[in-house]
C-alpha atoms as a PDB file:
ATOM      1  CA  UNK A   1     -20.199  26.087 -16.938  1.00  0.00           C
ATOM      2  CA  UNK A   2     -18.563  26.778 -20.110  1.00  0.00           C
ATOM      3  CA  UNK A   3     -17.995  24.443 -22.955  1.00  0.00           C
ATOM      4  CA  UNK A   4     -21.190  22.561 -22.144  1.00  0.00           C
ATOM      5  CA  UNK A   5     -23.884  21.495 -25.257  1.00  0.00           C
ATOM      6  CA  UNK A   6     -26.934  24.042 -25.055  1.00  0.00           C
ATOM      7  CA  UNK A   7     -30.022  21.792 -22.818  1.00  0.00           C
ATOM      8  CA  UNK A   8     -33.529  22.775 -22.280  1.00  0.00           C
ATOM      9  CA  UNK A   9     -34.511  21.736 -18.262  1.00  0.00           C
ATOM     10  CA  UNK A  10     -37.668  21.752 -16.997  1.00  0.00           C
ATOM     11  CA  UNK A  11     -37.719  23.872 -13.495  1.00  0.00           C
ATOM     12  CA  UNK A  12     -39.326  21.262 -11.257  1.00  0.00           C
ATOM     13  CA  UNK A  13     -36.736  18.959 -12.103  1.00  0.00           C
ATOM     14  CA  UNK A  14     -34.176  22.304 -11.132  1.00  0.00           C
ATOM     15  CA  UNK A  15     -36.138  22.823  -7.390  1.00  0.00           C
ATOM     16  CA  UNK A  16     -35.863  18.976  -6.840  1.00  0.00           C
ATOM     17  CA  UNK A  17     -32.407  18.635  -7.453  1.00  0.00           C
ATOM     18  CA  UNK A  18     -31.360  21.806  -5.611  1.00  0.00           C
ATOM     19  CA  UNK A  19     -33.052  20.476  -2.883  1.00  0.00           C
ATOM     20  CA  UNK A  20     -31.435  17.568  -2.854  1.00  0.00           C
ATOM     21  CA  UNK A  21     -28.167  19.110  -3.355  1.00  0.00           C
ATOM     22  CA  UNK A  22     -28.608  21.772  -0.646  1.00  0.00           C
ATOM     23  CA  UNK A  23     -30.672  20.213   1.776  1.00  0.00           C
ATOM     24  CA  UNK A  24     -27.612  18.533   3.792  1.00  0.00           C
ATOM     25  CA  UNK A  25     -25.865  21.910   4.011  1.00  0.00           C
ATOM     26  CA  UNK A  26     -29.240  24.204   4.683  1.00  0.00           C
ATOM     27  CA  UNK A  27     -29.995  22.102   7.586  1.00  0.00           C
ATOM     28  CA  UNK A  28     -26.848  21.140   9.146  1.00  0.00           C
ATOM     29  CA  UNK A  29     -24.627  24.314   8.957  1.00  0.00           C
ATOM     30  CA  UNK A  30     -24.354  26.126  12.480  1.00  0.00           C
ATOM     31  CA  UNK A  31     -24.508  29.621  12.379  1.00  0.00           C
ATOM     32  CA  UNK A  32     -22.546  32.019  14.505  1.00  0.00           C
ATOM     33  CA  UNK A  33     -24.827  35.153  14.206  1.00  0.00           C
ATOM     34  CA  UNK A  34     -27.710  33.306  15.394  1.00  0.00           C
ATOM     35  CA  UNK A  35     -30.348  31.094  13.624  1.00  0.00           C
ATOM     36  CA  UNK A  36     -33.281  32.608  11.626  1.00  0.00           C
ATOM     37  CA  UNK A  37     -31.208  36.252  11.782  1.00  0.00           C
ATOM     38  CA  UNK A  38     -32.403  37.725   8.823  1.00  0.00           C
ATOM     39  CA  UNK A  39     -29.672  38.819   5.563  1.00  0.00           C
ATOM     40  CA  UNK A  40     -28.143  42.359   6.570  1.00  0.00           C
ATOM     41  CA  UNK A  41     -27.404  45.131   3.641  1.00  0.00           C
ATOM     42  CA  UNK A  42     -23.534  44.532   4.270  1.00  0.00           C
ATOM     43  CA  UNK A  43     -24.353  40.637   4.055  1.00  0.00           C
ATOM     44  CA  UNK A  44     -26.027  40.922   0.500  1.00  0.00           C
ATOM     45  CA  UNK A  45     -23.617  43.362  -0.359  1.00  0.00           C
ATOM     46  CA  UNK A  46     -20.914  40.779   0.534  1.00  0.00           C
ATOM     47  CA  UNK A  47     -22.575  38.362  -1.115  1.00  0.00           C
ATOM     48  CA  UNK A  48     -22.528  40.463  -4.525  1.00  0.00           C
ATOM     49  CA  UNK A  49     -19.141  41.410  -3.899  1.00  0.00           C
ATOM     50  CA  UNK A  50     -18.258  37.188  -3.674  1.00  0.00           C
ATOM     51  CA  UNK A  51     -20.451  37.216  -7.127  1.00  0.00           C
ATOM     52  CA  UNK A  52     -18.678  40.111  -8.550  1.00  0.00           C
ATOM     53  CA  UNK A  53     -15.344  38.501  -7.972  1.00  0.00           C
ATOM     54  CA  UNK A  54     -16.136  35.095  -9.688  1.00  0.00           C
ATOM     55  CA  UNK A  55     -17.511  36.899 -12.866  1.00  0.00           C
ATOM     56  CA  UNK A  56     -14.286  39.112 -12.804  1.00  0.00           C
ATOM     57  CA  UNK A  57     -12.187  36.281 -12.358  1.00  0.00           C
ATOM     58  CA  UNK A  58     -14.177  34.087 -15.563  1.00  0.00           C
ATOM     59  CA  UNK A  59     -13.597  37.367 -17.646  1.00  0.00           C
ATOM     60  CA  UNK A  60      -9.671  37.420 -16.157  1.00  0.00           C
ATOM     61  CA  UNK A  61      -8.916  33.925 -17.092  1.00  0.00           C
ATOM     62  CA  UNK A  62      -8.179  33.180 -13.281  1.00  0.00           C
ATOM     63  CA  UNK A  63      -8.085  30.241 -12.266  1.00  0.00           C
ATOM     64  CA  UNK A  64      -7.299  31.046  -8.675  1.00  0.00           C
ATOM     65  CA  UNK A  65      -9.703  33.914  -8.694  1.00  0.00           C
ATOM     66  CA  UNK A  66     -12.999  31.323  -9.913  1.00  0.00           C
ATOM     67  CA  UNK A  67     -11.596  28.660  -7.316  1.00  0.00           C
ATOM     68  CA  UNK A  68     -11.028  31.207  -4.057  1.00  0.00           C
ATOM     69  CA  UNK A  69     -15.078  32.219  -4.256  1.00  0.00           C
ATOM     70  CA  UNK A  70     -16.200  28.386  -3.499  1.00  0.00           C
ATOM     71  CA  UNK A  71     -15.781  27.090  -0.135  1.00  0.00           C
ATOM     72  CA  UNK A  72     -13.860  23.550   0.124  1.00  0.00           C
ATOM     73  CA  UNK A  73     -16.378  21.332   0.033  1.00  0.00           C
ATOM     74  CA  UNK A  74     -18.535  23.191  -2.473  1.00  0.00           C
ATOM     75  CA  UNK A  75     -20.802  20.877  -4.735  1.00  0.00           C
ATOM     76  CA  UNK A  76     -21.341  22.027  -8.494  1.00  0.00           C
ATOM     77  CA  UNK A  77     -24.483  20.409 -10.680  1.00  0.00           C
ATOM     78  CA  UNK A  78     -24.572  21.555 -14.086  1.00  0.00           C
ATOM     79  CA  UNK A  79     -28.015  21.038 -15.833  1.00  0.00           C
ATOM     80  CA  UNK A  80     -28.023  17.734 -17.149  1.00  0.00           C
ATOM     81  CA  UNK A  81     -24.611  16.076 -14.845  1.00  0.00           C
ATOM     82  CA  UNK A  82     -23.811  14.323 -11.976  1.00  0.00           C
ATOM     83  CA  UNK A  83     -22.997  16.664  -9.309  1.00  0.00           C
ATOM     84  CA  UNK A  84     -19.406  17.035  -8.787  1.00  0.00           C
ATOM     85  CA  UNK A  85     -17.909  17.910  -5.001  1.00  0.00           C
ATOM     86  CA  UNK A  86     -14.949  20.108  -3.531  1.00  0.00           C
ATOM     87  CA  UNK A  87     -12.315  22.419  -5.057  1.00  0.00           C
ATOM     88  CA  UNK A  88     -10.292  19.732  -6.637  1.00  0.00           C
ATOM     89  CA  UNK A  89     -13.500  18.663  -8.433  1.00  0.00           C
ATOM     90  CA  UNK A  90     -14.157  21.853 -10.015  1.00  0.00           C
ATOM     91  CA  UNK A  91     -10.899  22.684 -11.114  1.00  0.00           C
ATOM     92  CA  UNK A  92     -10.781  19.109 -13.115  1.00  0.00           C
ATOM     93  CA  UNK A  93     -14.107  20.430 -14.426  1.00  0.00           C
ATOM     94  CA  UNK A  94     -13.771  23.959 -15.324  1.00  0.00           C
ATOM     95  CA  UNK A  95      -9.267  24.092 -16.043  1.00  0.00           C
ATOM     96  CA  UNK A  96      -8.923  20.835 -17.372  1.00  0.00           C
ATOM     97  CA  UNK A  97      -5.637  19.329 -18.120  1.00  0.00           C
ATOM     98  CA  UNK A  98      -6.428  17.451 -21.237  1.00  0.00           C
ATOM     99  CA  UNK A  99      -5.119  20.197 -23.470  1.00  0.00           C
ATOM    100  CA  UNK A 100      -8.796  22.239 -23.959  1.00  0.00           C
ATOM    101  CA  UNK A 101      -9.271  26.172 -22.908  1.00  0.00           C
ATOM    102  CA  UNK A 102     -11.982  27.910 -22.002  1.00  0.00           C
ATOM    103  CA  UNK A 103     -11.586  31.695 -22.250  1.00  0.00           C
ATOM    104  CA  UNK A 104     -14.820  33.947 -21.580  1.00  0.00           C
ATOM    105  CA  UNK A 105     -14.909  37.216 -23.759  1.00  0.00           C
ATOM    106  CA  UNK A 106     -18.592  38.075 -21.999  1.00  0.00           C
ATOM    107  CA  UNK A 107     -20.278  36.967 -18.674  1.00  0.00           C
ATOM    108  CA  UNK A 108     -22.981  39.124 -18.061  1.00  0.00           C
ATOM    109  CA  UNK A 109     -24.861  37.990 -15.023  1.00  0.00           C
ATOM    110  CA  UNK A 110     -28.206  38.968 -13.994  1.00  0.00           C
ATOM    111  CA  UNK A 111     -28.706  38.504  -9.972  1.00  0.00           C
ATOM    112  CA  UNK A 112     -32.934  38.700  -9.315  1.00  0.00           C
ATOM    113  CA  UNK A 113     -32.914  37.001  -5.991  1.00  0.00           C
ATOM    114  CA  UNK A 114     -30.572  37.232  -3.002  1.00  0.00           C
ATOM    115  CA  UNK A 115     -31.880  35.341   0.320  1.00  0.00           C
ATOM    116  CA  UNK A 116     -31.611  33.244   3.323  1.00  0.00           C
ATOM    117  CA  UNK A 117     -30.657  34.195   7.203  1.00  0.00           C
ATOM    118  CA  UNK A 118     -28.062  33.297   9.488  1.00  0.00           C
ATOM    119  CA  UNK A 119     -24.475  32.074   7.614  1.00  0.00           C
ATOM    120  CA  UNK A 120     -26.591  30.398   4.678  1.00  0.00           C
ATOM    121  CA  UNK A 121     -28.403  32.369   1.872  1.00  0.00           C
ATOM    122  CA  UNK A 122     -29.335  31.785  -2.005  1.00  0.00           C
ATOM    123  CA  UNK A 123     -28.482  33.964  -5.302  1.00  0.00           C
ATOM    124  CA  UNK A 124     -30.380  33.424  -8.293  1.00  0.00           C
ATOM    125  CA  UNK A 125     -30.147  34.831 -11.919  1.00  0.00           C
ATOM    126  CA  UNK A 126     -29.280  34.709 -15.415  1.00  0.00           C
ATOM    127  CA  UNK A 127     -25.912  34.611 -17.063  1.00  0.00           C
ATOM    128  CA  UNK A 128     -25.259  35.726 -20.836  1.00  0.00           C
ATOM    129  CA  UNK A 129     -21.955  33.840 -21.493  1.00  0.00           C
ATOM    130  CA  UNK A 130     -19.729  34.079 -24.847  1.00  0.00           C
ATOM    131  CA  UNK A 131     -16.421  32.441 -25.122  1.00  0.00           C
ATOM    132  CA  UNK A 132     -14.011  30.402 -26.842  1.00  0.00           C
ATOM    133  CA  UNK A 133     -13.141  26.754 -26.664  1.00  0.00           C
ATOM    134  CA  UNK A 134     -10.074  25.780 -27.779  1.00  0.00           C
ATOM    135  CA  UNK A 135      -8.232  21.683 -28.296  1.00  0.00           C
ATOM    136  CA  UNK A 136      -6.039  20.150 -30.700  1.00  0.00           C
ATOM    137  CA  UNK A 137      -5.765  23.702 -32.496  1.00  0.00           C
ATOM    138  CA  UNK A 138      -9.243  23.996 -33.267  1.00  0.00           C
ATOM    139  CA  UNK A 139     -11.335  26.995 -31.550  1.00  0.00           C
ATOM    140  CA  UNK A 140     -15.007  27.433 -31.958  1.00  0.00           C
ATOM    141  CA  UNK A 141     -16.977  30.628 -30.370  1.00  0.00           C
ATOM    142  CA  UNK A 142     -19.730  29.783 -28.346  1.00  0.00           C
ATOM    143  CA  UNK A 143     -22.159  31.218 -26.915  1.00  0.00           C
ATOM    144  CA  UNK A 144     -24.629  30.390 -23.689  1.00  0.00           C
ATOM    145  CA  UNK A 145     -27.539  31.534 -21.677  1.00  0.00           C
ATOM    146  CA  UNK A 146     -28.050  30.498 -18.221  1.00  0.00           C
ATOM    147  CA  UNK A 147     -30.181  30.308 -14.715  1.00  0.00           C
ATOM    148  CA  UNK A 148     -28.301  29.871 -11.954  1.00  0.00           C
ATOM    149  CA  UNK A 149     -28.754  28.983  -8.541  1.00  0.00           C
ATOM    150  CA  UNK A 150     -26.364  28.992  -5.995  1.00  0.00           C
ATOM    151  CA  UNK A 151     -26.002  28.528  -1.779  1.00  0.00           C
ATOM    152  CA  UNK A 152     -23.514  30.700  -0.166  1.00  0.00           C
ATOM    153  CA  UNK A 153     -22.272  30.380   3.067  1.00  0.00           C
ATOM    154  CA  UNK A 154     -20.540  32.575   5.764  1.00  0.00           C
ATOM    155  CA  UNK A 155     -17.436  31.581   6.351  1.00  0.00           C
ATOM    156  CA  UNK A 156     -15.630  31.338   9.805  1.00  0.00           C
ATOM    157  CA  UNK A 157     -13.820  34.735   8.702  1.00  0.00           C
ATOM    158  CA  UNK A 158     -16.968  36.396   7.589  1.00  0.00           C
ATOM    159  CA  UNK A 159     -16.122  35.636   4.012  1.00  0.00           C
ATOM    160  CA  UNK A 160     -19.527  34.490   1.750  1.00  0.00           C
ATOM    161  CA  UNK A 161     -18.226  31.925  -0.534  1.00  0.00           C
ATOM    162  CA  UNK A 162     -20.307  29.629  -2.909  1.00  0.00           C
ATOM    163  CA  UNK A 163     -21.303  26.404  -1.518  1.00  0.00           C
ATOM    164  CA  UNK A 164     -23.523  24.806  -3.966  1.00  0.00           C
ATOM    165  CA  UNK A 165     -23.821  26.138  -7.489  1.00  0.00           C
ATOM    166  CA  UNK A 166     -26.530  24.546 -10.081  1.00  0.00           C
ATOM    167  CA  UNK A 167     -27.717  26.129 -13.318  1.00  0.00           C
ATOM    168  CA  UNK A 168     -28.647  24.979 -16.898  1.00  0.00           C
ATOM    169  CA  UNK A 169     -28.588  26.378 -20.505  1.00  0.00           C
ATOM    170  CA  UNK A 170     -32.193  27.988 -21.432  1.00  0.00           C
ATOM    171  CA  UNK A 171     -33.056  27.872 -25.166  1.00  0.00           C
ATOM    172  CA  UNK A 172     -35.839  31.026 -24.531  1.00  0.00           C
END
């Protein structure tokens, strides 16, 4: 997410890839609390908390906290990339080792959706995002603004971790 170049996306290229992205997962997870069951309040209220704790973790410099809200095989696509899959993926991505940092002084995120039933469900918003990048002794401030999909899933302990995560800088 951070230290990417400002895009503009269209949205019907957004639904199509999300769909292709999350289309595998939606219709092969099993569910343990039963097909079609609709979100509960504690379920979206888990699923902010899982939010919650990845924006706390940006604005923490965690690295372990950002990592421990994706599930294993989770499957990032940042507007305008290839998708990348699992943890070991996103760690390479977002905590290189090439000698760059990342460090967030502002994530605000804006959550206007939060759906789905059984173990599977969807968050979208909007993030605000300001930070510094910093290689080779040179630091720039940046800022970014954001949409953001994402496809959680229930884990086996009850845990709802990020699956699937797309967004893309908006310019409006």
């Amino acid at each position: 997410m951070p230290a990417l170049r400002p895009r503009t996306v269209r949205l019907s290229a957004i639904i199509v890839a999300v769909w292709l992205v999350t289309a595998p997962t939606v219709t092969s997870c099993s569910s343990t609390s039963g097909p079609g069951r609709p979100l509960t309040e504690e379920d979206r209220r888990a699923i902010r908390n899982n939010d919650s704790t990845y924006v706390s973790a940006w604005l923490r410099d965690d690295t372990s906290g950002v990592l421990s809200t994706l599930t294993a095989d989770a499957v990032l696509v940042p507007g305008g990339m290839a998708p990348m899959q699992g943890v070991a993926a996103a760690r390479a991505f977002w905590f290189p080792t090439d000698g760059s940092h990342t460090k967030l002084s502002t994530f605000i995120r804006s959550i206007d959706e939060i759906d789905g039933s059984g173990d599977v469900a969807y968050v979208r918003g909007s993030d605000s995002l300001r930070f510094t990048y910093s290689k080779n002794g040179a630091t720039q401030e940046q800022s970014m603004r954001s949409v953001t999909l994402a496809v959680v899933r229930r884990q086996r302990d009850g845990v709802w971790r990020i699956s699937r995560m797309m967004w893309a800088s908006v310019t409006h």
